[in-house]
Protein backbone atom coordinates (compact mmCIF):
# COMPACT_ATOMS: atom_id res chain seq x y z
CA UNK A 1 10.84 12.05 -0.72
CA UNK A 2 10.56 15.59 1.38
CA UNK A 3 12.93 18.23 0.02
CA UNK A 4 13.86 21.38 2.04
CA UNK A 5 16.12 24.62 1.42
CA UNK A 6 18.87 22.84 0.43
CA UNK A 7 17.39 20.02 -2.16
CA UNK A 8 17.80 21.09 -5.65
CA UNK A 9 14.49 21.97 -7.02
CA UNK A 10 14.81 20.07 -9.91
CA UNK A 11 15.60 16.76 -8.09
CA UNK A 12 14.68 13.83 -10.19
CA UNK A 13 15.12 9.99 -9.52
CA UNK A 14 13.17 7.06 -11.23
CA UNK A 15 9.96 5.62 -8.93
CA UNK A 16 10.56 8.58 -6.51
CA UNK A 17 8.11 11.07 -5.40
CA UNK A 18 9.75 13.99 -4.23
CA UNK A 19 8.16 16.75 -2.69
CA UNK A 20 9.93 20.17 -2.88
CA UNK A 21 9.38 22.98 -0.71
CA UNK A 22 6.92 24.56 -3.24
CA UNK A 23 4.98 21.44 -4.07
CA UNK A 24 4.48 20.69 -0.58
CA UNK A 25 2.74 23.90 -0.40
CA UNK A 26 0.52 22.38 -1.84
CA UNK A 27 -0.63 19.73 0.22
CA UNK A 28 -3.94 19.31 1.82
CA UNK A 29 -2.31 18.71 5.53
CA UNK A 30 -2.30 21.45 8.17
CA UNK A 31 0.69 20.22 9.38
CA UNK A 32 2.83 22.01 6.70
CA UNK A 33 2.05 25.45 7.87
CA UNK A 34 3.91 24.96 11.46
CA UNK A 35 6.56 22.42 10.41
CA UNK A 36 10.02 24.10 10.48
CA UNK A 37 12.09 24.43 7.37
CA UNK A 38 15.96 23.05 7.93
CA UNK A 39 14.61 19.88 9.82
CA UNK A 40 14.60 16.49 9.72
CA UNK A 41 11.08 16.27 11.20
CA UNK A 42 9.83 17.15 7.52
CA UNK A 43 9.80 13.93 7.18
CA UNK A 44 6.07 13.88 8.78
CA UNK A 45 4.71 15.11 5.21
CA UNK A 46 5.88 11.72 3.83
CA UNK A 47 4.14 9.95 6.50
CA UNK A 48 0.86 11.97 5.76
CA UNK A 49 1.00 11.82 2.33
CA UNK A 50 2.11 7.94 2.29
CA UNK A 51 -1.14 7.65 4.31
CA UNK A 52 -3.29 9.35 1.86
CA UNK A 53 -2.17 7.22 -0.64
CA UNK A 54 -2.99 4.25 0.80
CA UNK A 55 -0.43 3.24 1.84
CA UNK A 56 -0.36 -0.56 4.38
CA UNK A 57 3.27 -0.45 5.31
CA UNK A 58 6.36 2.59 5.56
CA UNK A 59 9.76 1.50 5.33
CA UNK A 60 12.29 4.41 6.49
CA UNK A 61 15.61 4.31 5.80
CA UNK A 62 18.85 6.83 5.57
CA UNK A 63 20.00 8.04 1.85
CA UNK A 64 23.65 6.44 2.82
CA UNK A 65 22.24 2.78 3.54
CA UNK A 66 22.70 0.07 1.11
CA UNK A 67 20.10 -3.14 0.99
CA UNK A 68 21.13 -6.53 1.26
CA UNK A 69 18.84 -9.21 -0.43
CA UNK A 70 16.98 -9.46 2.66
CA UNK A 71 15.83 -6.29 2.91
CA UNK A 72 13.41 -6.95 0.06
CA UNK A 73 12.00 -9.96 2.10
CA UNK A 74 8.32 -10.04 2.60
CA UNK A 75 7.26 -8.50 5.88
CA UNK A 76 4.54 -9.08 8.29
CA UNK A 77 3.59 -7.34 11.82
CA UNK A 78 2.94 -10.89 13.15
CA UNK A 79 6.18 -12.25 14.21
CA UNK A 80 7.46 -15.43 15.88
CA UNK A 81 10.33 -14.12 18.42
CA UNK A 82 11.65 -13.81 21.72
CA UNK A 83 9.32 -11.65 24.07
CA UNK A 84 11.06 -9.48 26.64
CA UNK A 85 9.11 -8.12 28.99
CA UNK A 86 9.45 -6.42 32.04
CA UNK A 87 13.50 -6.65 31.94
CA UNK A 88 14.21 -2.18 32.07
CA UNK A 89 16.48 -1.54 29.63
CA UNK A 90 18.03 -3.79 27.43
CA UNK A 91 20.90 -3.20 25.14
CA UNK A 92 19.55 -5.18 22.27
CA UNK A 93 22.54 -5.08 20.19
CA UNK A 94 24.37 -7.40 22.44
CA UNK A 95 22.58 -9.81 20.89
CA UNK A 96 23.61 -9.56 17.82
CA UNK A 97 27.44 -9.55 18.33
CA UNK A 98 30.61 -10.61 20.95
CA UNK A 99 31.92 -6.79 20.63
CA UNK A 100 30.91 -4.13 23.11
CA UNK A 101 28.46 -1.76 21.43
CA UNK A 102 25.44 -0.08 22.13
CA UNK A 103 22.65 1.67 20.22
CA UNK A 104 22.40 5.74 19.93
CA UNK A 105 20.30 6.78 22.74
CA UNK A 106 20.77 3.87 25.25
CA UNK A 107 21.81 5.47 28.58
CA UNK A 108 25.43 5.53 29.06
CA UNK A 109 24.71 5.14 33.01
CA UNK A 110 23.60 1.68 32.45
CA UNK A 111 26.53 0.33 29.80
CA UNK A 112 27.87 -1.67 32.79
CA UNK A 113 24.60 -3.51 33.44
CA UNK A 114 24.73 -7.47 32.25
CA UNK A 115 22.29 -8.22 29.72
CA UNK A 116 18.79 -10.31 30.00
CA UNK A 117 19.64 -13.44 29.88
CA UNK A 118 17.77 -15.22 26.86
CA UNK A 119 14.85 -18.18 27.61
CA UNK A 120 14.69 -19.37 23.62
CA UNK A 121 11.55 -19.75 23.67
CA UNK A 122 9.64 -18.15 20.35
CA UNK A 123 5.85 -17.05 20.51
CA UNK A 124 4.27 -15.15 17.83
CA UNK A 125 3.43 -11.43 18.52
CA UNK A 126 1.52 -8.57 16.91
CA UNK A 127 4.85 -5.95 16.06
CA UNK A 128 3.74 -2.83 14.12
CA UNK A 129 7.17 -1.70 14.57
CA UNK A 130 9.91 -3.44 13.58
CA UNK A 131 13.49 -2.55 14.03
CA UNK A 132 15.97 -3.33 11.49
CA UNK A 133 20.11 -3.32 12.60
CA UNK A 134 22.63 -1.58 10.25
CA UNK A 135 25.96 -2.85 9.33
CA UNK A 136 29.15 -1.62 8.77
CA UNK A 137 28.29 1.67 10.56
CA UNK A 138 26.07 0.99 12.88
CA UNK A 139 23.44 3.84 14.53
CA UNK A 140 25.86 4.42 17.44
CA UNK A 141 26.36 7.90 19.62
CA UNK A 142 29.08 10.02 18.94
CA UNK A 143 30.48 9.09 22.14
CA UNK A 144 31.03 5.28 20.39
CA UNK A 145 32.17 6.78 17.10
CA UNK A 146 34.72 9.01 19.24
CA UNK A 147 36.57 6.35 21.54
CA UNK A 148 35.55 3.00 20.38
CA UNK A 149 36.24 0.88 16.93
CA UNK A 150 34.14 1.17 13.39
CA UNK A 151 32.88 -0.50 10.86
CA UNK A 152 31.26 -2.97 12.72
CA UNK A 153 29.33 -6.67 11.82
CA UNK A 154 26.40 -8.01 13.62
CA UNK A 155 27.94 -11.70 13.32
CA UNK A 156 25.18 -13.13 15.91
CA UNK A 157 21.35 -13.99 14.65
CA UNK A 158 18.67 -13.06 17.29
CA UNK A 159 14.74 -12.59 16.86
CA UNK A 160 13.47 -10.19 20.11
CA UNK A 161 10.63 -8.16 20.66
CA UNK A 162 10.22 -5.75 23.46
CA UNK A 163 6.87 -5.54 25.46
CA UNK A 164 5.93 -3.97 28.21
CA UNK A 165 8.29 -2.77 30.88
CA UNK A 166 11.05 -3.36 28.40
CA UNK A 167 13.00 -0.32 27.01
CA UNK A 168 15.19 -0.16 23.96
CA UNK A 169 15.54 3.00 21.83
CA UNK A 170 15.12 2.86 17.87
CA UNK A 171 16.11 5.02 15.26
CA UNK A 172 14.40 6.10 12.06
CA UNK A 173 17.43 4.28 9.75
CA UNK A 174 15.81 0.84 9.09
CA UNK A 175 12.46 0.89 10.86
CA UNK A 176 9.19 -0.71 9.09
CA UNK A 177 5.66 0.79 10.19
CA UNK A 178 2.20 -1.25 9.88
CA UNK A 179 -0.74 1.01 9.79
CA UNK A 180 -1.64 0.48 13.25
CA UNK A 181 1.01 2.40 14.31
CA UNK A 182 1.25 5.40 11.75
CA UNK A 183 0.17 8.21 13.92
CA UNK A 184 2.86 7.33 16.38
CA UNK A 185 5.52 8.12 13.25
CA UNK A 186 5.23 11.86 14.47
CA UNK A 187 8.77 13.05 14.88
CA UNK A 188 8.97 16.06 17.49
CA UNK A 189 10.12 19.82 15.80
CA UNK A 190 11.69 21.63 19.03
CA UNK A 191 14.06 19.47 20.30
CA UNK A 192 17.70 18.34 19.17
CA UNK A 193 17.57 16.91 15.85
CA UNK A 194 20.01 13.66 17.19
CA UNK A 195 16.72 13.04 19.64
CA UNK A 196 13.76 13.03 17.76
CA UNK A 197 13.74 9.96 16.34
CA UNK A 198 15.07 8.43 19.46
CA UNK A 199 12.44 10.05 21.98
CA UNK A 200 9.88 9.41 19.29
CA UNK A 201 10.83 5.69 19.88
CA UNK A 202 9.83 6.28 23.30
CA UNK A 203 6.59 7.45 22.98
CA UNK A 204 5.81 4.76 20.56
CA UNK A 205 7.17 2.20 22.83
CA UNK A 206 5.39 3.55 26.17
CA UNK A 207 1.81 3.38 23.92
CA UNK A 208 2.75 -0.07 22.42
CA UNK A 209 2.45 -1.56 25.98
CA UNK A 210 -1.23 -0.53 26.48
CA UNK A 211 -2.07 -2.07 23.50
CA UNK A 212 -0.15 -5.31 24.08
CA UNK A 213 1.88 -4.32 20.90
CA UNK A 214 5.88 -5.34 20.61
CA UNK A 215 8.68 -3.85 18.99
CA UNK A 216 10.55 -6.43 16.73
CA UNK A 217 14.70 -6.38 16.38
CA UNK A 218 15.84 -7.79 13.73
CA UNK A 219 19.07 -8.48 12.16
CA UNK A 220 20.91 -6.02 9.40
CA UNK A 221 19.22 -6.14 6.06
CA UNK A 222 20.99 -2.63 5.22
CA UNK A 223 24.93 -1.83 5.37
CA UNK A 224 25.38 2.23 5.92
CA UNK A 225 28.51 4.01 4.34
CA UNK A 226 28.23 7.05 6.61
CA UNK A 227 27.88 10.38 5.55
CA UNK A 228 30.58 12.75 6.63
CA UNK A 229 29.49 13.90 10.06
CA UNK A 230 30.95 16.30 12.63
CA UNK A 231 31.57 13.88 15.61
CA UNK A 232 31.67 17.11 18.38
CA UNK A 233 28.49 18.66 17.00
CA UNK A 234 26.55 15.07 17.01
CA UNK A 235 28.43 14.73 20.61
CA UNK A 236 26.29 18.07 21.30
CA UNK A 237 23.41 17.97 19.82
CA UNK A 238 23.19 14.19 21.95
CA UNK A 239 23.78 15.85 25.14
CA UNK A 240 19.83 16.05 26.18
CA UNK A 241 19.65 12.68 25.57
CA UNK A 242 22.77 11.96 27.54
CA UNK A 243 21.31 13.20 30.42
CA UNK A 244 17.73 12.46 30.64
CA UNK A 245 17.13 9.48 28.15
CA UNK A 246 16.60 6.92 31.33
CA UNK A 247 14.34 9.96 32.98
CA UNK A 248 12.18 10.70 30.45
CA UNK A 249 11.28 6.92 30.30
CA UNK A 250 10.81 6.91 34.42
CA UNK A 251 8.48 9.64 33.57
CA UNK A 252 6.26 7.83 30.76
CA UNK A 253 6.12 5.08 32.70
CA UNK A 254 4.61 7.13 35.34
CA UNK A 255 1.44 8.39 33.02
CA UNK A 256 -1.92 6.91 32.67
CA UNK A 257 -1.92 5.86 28.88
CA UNK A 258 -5.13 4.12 27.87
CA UNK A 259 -5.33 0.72 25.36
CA UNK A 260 -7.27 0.90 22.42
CA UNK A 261 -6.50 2.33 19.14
CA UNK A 262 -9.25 4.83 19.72
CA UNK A 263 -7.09 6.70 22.43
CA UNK A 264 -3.57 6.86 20.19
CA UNK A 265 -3.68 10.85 20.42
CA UNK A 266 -4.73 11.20 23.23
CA UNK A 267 -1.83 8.81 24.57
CA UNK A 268 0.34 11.15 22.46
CA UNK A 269 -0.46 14.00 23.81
CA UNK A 270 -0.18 13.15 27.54
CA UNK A 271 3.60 12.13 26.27
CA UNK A 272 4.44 15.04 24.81
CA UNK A 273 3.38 17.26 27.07
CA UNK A 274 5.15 15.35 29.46
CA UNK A 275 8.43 16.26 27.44
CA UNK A 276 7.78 19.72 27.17
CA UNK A 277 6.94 19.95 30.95
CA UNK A 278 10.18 18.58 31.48
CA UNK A 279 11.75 21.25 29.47
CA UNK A 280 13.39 18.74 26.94
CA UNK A 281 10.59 19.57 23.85
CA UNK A 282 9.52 23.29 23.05
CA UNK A 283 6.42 25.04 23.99
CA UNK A 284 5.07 25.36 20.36
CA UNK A 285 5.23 20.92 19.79
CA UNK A 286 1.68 20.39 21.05
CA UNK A 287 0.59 22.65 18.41
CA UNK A 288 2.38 20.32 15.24
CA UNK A 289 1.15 17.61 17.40
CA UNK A 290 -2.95 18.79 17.23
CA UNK A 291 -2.38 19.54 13.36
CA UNK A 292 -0.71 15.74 12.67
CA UNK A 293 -3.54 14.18 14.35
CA UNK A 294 -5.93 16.61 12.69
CA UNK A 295 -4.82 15.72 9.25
CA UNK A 296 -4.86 11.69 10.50
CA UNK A 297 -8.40 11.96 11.36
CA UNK A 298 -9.31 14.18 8.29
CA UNK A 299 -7.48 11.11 5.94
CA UNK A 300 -9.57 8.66 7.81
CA UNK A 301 -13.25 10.30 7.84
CA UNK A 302 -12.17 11.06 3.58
CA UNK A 303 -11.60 7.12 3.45
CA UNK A 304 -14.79 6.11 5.86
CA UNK A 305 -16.94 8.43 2.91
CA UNK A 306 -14.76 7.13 -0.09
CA UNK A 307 -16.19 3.55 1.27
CA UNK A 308 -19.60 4.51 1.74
CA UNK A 309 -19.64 6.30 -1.86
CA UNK A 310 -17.98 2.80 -3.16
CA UNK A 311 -20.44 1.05 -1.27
């Protein structure tokens, strides 16, 4: 657990880690010297260190979510789902229920659009990401929490994956990571703080196709009783995303992003700077960006030696 100004320094909690803002001083990642204080994209600290310790899989979730049963399920990055694939945007949560609803960050220009129709035929898939629904409250925009009906059920079971050519945000409330994918956890610093999960989920996505990679959806294993929230500041702090979420994906699909696991930051990096050429990500991101992948290659040439030393 990363702490900031506002944790209590003396935070305790049985088989919890937590970091505060002096310990993580502390830590042997460059990162921390350019990471903004007051920011949810501390949260890249925890990645790093999970890394460093080892670590095969990272399960994030919000402080107000509750676990069902499932959620302690065994998990594995090969799944047997539906593949969608070359469909555009696809409001995944219609899916999973009758009742009109849509996830945070799905553009609002494309509500009205009928969904993918379903085949039903399964095939098993490498997903390093996996994408796990919320009940009760639901990761929804503010513009859903400010004219339409909550708490809301996922009633419906459905097993998808998105490939390539297939665009569905995800958020950072119930989202498993296998190692594969770690260095595209990076959450962005200089942009709104209701985007950076979601334009972190499409980077990740955009990369995932070059590596023939698929993001899972699955249904809830958490239930969230939502913190208190002020609906007009979310409503604001959404607004880039509002009007450039379906852009900024017209734009990643337009870059040359290689396959291979060997070319992950570079693929990063034409992304971001993508974003910040568009004016949507601040001028000072590609420098947390060099220092995450920095202190990524730093943990992997310490574990290459640790081997050879084993060895």
């Amino acid at each position: 657990m990363i702490g900031d100004r506002k944790s209590p320094v003396d935070f305790a909690l049985a088989h919890c880690d937590f970091w505060s803002l002096e310990r993580q001083q502390r830590m042997n990642f460059a990162l921390k010297c350019h990471l903004p204080e007051q920011h949810y994209a501390r949260k890249n600290l925890g990645y790093l260190q999970a890394m460093a310790d080892g670590i095969e899989i990272i399960i994030e979730t919000d402080d107000d979510n509750f676990a069902k049963d499932s959620f302690w399920s065994p998990r594995t990055p090969l799944i047997r789902a539906e593949p969608l694939t070359g469909t555009g945007w696809v409001n995944v949560y219609s899916y999973f229920t009758e009742n009109k609803i849509w996830p945070r960050g799905f553009p609002l220009e494309l509500l009205k659009r009928p969904p993918v129709e379903l085949s039903g035929r399964e095939q098993e898939m490498f997903c390093p990401i996996q994408q796990g629904l919320a009940d009760e409250n639901p990761d929804v925009d503010a513009v859903y929490r400010l004219t339409c009906t909550l708490p809301q059920r996922f009633e419906k079971e459905a097993r998808l994956a998105l490939g390539a050519n297939s665009w569905c945000p995800f958020n950072s409330q119930n989202t498993t990571w296998f190692r594969k994918a770690f260095p595209l956890l990076y959450l962005p610093s200089f942009c709104s703080f209701r985007m950076t999960d979601i334009w972190r989920s499409f980077v990740a996505q955009r990369i995932c196709w070059a590596n023939g990679w698929y993001v899972y959806f699955h249904a809830p294993t958490v239930w969230q009783e939502r913190n208190d929230h002020n609906l007009l500041k979310d409503f604001s702090d959404e607004i880039p995303g509002y009007l450039h979420n379906a852009s900024i994906c017209l734009e990643l699909e337009q870059l040359d992003i290689l396959p291979g696991e060997a070319h992950l930051a570079l693929n990063m990096r034409k992304c971001y700077e993508k974003l910040v050429h568009m004016g949507l990500i601040g001028e000072k991101e590609p420098e947390l960006l060099k220092a995450w992948h920095d202190d990524i290659e730093k943990l992997s040439a310490d574990k290459r030696v640790s081997e050879l030393i084993r060895g």
